[in-house]
C-alpha atoms as a PDB file:
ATOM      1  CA  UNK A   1      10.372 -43.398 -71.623  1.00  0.00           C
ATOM      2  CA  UNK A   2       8.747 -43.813 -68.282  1.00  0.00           C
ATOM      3  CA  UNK A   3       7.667 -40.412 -66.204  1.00  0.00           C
ATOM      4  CA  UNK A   4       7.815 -40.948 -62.305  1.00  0.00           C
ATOM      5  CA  UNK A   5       5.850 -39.105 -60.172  1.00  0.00           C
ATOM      6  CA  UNK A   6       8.314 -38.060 -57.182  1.00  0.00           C
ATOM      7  CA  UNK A   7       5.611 -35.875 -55.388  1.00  0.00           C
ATOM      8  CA  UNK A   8       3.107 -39.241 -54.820  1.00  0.00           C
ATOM      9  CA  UNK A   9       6.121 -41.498 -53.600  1.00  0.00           C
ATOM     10  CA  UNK A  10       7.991 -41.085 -50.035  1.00  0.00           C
ATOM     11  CA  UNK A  11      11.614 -42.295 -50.190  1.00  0.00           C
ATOM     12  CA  UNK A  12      13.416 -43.742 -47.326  1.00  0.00           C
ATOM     13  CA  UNK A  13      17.185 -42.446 -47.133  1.00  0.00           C
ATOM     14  CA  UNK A  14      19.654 -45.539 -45.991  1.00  0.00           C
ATOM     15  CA  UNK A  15      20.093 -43.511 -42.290  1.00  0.00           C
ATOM     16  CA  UNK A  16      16.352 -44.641 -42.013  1.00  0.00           C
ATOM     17  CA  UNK A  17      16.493 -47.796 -43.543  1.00  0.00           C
ATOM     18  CA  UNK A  18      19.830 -48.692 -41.073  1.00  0.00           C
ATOM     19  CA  UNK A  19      17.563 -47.232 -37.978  1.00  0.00           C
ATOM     20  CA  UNK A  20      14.646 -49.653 -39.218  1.00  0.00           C
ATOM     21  CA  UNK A  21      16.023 -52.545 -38.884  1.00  0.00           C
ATOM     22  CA  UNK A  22      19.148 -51.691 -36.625  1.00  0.00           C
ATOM     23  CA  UNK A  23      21.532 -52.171 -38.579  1.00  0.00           C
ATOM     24  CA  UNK A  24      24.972 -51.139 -39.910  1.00  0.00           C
ATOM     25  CA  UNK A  25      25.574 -49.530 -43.462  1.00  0.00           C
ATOM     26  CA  UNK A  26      28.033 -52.869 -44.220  1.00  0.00           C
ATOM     27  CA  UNK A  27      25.263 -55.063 -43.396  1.00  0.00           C
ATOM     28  CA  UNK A  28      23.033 -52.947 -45.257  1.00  0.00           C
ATOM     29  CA  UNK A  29      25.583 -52.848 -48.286  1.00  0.00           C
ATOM     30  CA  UNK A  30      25.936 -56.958 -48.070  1.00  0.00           C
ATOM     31  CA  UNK A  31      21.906 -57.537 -47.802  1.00  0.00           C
ATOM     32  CA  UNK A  32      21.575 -55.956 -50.770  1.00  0.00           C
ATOM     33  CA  UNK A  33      24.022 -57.228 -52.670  1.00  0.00           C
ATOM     34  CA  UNK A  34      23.024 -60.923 -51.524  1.00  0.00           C
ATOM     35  CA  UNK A  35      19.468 -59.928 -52.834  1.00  0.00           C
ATOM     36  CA  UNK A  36      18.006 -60.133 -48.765  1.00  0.00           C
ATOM     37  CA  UNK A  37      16.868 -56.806 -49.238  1.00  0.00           C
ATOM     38  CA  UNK A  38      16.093 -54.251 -52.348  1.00  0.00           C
ATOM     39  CA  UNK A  39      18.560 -52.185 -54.429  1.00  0.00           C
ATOM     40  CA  UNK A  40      18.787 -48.711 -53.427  1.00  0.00           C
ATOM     41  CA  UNK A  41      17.877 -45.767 -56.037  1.00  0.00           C
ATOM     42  CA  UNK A  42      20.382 -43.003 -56.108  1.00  0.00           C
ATOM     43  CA  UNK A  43      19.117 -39.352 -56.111  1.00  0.00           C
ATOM     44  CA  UNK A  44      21.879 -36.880 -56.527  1.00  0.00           C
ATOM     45  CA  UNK A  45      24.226 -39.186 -55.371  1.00  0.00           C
ATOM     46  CA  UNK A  46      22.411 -40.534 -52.447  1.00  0.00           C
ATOM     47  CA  UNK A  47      21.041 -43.932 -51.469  1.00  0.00           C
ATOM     48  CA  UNK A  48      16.939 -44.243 -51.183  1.00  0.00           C
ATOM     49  CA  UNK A  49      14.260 -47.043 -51.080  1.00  0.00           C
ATOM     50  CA  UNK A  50      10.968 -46.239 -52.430  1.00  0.00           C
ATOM     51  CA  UNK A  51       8.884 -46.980 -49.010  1.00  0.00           C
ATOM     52  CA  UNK A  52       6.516 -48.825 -51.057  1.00  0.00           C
ATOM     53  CA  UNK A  53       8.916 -51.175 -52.058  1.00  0.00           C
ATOM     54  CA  UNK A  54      10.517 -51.789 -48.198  1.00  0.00           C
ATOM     55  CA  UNK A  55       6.590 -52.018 -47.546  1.00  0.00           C
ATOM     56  CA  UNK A  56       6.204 -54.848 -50.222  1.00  0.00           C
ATOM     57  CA  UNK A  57       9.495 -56.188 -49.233  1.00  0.00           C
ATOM     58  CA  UNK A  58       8.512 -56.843 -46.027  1.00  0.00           C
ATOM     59  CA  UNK A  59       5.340 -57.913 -46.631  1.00  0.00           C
ATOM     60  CA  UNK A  60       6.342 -60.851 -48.376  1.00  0.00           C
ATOM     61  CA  UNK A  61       9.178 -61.831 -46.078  1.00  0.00           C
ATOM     62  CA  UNK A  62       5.767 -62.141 -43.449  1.00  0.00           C
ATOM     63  CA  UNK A  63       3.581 -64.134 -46.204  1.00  0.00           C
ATOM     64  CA  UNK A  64       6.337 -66.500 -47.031  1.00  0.00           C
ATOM     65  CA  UNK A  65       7.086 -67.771 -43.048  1.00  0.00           C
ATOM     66  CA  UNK A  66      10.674 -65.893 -43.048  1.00  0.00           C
ATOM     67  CA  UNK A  67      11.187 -65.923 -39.584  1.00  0.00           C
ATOM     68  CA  UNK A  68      11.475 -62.707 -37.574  1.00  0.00           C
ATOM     69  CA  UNK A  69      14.566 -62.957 -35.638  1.00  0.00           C
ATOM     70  CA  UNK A  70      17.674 -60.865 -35.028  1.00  0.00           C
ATOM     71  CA  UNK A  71      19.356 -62.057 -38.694  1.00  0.00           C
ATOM     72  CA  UNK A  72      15.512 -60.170 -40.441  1.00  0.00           C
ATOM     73  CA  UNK A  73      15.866 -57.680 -37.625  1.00  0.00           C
ATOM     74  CA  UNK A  74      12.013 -56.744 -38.429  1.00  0.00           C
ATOM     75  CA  UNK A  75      10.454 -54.687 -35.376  1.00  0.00           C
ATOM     76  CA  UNK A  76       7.099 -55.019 -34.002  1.00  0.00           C
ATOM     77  CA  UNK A  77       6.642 -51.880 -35.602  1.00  0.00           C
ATOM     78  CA  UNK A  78       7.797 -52.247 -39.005  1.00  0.00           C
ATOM     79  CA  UNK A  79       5.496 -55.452 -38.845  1.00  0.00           C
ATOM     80  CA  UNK A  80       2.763 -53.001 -37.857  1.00  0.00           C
ATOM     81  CA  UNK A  81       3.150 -50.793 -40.465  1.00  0.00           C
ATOM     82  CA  UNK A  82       3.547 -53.828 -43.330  1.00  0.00           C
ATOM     83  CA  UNK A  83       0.541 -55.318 -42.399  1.00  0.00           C
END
């Protein structure tokens, strides 16, 4: 059985994740169903990222030459806080 630790992780609620990357929840919804972006978690019946997996996310989107346009909708600043 594994034991998480809530208290070290930070989790990003899909209001966040939608103001991120400025986008819509149906975009949202089809990105992660077409495996461009992570599966949420679900906490008492809401949707949440572990930030350390957006982080990782879009860290390798930036080591694999994905291209940073309006379709990725990656900030300067979420590239910021990736790298």
């Amino acid at each position: 059985m594994q034991i998480l630790d809530f208290q070290k992780e930070r989790f990003i609620r899909a209001k966040e994740i939608r103001k991120r990357y400025s986008i819509s929840d149906p975009t949202l919804f089809r990105w992660c169903n077409s495996g461009k972006f992570p599966h949420p978690e679900y906490i008492n019946g809401m949707r949440v990222w572990r930030q350390s997996i957006i982080e990782e996310h879009e860290k390798h989107m930036l080591a694999d030459g994905k291209n940073i346009n309006a379709q990725n909708r990656l900030t300067a600043e979420c590239i910021q806080e990736a790298a």
